[in-house]
N, C-alpha and C. Protein backbone atom coordinates (compact mmCIF):
# COMPACT_ATOMS: atom_id res chain seq x y z
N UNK A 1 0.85 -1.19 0.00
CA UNK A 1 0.00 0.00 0.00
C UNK A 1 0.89 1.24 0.00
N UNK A 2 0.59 2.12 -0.74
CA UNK A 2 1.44 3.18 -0.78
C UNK A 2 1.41 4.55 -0.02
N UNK A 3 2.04 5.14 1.00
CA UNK A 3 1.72 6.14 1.88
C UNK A 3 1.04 7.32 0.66
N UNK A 4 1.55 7.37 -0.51
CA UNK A 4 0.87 8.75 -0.59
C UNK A 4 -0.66 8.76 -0.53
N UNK A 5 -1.28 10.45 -0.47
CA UNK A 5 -2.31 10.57 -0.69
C UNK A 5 -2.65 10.97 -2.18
N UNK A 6 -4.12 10.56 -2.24
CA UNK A 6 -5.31 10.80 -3.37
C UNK A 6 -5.41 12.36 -3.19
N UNK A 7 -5.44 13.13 -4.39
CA UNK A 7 -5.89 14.08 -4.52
C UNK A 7 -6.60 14.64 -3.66
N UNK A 8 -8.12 13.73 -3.23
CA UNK A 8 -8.95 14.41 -2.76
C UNK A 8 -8.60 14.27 -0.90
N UNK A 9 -7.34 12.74 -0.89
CA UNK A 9 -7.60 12.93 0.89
C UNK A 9 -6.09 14.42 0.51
N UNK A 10 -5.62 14.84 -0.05
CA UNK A 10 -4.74 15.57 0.39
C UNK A 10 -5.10 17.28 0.33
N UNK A 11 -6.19 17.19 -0.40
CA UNK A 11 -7.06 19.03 -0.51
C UNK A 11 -8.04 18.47 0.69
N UNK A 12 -8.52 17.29 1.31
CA UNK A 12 -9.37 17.67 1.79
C UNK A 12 -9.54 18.43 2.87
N UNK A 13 -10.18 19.42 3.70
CA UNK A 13 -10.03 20.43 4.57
C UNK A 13 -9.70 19.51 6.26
N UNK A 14 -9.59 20.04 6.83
CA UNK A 14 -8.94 19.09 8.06
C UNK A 14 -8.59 20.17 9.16
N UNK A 15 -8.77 19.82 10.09
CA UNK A 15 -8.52 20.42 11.82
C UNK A 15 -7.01 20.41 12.23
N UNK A 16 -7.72 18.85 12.43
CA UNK A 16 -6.00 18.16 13.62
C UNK A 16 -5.33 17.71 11.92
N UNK A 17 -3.70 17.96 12.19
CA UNK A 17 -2.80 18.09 11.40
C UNK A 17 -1.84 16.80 11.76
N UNK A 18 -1.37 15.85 11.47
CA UNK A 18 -0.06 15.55 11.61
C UNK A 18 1.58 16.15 11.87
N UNK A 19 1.82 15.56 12.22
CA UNK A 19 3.80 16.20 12.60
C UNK A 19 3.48 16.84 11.25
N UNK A 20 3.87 16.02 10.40
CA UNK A 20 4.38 16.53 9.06
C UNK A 20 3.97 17.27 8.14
N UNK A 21 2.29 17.35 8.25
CA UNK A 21 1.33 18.28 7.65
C UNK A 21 1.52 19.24 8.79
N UNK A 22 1.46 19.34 9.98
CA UNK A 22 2.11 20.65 10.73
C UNK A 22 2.81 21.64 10.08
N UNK A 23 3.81 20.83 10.50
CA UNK A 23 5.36 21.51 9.42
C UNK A 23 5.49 22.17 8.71
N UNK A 24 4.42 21.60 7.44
CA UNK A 24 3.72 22.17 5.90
C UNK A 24 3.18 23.39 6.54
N UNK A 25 2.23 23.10 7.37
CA UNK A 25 0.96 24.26 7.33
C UNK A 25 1.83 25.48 7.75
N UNK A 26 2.94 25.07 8.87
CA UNK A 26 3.85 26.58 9.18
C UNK A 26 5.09 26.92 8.45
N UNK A 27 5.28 26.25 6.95
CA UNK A 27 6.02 26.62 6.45
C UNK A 27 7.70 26.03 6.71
N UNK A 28 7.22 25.57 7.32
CA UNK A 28 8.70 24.74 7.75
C UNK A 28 9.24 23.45 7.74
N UNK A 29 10.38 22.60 8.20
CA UNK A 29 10.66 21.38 8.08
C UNK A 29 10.30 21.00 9.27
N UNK A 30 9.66 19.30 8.97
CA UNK A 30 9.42 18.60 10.24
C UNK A 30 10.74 18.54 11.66
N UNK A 31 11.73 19.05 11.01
CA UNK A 31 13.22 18.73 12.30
C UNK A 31 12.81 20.38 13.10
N UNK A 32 12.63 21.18 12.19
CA UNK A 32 11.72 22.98 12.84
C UNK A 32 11.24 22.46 13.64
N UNK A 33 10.28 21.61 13.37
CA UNK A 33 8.86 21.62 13.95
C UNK A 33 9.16 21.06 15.31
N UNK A 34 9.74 20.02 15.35
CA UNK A 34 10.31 18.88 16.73
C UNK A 34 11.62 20.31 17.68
N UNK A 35 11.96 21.34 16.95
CA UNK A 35 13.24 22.17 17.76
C UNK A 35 11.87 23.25 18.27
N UNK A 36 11.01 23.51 17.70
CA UNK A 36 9.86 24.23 18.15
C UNK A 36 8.80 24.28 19.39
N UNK A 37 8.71 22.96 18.86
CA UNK A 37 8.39 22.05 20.10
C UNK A 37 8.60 21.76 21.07
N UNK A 38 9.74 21.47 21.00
CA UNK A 38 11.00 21.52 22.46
C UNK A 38 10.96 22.62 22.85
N UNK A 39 10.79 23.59 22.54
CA UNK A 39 11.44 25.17 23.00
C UNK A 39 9.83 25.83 23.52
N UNK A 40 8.96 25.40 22.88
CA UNK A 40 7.99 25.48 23.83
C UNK A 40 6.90 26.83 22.66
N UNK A 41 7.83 27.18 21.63
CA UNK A 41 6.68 27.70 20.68
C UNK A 41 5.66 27.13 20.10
N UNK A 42 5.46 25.94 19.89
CA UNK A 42 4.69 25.33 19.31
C UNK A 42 3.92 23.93 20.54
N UNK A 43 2.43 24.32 20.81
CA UNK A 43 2.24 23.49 21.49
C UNK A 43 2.22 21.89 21.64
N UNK A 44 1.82 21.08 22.61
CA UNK A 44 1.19 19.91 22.45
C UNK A 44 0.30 19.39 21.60
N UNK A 45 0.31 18.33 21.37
CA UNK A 45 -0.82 17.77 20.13
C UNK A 45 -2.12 17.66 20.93
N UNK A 46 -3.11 17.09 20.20
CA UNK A 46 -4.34 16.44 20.75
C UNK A 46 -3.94 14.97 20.19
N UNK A 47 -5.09 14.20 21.40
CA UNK A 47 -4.75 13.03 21.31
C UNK A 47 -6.08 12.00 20.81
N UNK A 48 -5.95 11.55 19.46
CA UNK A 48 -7.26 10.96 19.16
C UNK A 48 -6.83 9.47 18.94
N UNK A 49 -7.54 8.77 20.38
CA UNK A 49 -6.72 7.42 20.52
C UNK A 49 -5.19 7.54 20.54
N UNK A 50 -4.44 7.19 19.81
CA UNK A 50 -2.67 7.66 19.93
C UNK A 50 -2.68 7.78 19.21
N UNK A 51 -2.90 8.73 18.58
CA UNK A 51 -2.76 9.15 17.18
C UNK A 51 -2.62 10.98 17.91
N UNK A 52 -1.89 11.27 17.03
CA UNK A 52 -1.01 12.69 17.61
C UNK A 52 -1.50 13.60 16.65
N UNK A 53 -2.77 14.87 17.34
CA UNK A 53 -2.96 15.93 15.68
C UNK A 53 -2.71 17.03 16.52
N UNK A 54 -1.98 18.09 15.45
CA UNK A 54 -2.33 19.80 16.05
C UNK A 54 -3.04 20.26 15.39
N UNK A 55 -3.76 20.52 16.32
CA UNK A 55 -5.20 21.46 15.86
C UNK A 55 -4.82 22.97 15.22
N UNK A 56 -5.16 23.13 14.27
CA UNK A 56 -5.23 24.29 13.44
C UNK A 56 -5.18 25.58 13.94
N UNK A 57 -6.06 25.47 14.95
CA UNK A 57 -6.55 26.93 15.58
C UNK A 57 -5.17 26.98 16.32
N UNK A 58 -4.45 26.11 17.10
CA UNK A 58 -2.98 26.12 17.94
C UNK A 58 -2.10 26.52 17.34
N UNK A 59 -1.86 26.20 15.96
CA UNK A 59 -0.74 26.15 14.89
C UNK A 59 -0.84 27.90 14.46
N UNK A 60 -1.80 28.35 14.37
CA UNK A 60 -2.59 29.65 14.15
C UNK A 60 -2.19 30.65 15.27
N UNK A 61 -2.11 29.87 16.29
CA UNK A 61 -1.80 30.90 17.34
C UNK A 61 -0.32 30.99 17.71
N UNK A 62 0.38 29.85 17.06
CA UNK A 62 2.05 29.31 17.82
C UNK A 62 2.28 30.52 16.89
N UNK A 63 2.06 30.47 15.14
CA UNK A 63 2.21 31.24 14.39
C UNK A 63 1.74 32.76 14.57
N UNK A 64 0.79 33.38 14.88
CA UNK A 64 0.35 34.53 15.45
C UNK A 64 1.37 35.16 16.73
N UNK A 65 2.00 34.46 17.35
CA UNK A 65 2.77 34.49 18.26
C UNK A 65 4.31 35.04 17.76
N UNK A 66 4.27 34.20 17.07
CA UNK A 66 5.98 34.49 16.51
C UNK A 66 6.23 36.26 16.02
N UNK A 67 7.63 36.77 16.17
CA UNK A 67 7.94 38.14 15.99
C UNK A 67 8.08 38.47 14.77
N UNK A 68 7.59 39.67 14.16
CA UNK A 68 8.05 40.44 13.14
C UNK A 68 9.32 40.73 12.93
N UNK A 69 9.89 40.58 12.19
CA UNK A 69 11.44 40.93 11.51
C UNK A 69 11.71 42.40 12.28
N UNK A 70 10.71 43.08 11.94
CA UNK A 70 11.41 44.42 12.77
C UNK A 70 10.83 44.75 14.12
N UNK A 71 10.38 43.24 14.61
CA UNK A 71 9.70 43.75 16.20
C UNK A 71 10.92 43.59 16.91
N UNK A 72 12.35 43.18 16.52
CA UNK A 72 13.12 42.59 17.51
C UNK A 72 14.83 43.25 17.16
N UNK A 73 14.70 43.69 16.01
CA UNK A 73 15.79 44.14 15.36
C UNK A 73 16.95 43.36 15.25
N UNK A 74 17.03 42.42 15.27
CA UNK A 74 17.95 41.43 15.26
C UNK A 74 18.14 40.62 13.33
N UNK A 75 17.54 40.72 12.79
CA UNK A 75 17.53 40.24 11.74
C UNK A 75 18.61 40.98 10.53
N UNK A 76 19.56 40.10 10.14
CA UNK A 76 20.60 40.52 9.31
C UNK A 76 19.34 41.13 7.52
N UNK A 77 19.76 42.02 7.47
CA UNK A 77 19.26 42.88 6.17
C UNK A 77 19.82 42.18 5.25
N UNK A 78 18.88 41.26 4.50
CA UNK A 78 19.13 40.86 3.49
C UNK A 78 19.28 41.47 1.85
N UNK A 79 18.74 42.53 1.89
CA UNK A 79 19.01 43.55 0.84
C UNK A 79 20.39 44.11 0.16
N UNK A 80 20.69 44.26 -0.88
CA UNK A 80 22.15 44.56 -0.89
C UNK A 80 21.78 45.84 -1.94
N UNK A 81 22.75 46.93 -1.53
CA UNK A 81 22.71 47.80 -2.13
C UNK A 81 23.29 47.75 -3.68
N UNK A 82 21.97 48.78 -4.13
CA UNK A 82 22.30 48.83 -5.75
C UNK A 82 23.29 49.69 -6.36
């Protein structure tokens, strides 16, 4: 049987997320996601039976949470003069 998904299970709309569809949804790599985790930006899963989802609305808020480039001034200027 082959892990990928069908078209329709992979557009279909969805709540609780997997590790790895996590990841996706915030733009990042699943190894992000596990250093995120640890560090305490990104919450706990829900637990449906043992099966591990983050809920959307959490992922929404870990993300809502995170700083603006110029809220912290720390970010090297990637721009190079013309």
């Amino acid at each position: 049987m082959s892990n990928r998904l069908s078209f329709t299970e992979s557009t279909a709309p969805r709540r609780g997320l997997s590790r790895e569809l996590a990841a996706i949804y915030l733009g990042i790599s699943p190894s992000k996601f596990d250093e995120m985790r640890k560090d305490g930006r990104v919450g706990p899963p829900r637990l449906i039976d043992a099966r591990k989802v983050w809920d959307v609305r959490d992922l929404d808020r870990a993300f809502d949470d995170l700083p603006y480039e110029e809220a912290d001034g720390s970010a090297e200027d990637w721009k190079t003069a013309a």
